[in-house]
Protein backbone atom coordinates (compact mmCIF):
# COMPACT_ATOMS: atom_id res chain seq x y z
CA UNK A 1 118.34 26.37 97.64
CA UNK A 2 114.81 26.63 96.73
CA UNK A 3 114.11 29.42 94.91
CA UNK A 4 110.85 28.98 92.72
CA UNK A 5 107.51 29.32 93.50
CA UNK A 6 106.68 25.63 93.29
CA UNK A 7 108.04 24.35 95.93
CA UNK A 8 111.30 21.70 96.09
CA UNK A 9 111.69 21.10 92.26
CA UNK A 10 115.40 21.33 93.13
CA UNK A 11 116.25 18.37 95.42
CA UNK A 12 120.07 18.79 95.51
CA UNK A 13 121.21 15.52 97.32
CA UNK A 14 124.71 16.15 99.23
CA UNK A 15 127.47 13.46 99.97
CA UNK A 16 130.34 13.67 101.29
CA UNK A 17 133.56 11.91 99.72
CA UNK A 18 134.26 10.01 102.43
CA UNK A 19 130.92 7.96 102.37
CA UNK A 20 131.52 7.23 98.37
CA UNK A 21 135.40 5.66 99.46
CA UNK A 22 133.56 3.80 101.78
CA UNK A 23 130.92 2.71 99.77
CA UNK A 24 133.08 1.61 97.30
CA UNK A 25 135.63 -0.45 99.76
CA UNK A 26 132.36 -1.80 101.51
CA UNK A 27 131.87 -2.91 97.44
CA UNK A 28 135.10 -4.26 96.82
CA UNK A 29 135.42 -6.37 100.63
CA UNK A 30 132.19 -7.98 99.51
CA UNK A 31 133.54 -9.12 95.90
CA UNK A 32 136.80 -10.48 97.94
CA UNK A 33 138.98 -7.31 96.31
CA UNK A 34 140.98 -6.37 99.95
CA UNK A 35 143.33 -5.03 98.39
CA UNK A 36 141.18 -2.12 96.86
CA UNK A 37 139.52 -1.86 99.93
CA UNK A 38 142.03 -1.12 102.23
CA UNK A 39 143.14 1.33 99.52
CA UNK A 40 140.04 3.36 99.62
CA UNK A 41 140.24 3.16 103.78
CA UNK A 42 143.86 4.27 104.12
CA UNK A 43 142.96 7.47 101.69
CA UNK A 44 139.75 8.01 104.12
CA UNK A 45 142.55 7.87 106.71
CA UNK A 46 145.39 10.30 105.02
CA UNK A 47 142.44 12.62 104.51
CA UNK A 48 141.97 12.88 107.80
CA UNK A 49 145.90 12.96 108.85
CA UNK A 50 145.91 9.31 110.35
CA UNK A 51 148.72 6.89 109.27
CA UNK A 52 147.48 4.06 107.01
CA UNK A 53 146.95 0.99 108.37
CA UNK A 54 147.63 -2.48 106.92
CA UNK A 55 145.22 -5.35 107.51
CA UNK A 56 144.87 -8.93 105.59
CA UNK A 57 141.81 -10.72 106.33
CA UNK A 58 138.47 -9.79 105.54
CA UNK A 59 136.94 -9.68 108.82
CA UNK A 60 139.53 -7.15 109.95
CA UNK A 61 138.95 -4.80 106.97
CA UNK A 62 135.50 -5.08 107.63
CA UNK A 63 135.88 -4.21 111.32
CA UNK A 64 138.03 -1.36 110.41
CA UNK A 65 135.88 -0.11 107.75
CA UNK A 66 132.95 -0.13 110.42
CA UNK A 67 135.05 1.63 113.30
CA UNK A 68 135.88 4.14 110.38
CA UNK A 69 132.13 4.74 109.59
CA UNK A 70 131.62 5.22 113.39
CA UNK A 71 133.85 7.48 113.99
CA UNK A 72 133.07 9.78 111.30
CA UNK A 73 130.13 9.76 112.09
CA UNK A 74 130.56 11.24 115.61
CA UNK A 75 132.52 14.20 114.13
């Protein structure tokens, strides 16, 4: 990854998909958008061969979105 004799010219920064959906629904729940945002969670969720889920309210999403963060996380 670094290959030069300067040192870390080359700062690569890697993220996965995953955090951009949820970026982006985290985004969308704070505009008032839900409907966007439970899009981008229920692809998070196909991706990783879970049924989609449907929620309404806003705190639920954002519970959900949370608990989805988590449990990536401990992958």
């Amino acid at each position: 990854m670094y290959n030069n004799d300067v040192g870390r010219i080359c700062n690569f920064r890697i993220m996965r998909f995953a955090e951009v959906l949820f970026l982006h629904a985290e985004a969308c729940l704070e505009t008032g958008d839900n409907a966007n945002a439970m899009k981008d969670i229920n692809r998070i969720r196909v991706r990783a061969g879970l049924p989609e889920k449907q929620l309404g309210s806003q705190d639920e999403i954002m519970k959900e979105l949370q608990n989805q963060k988590n449990v990536g996380v401990c992958r």
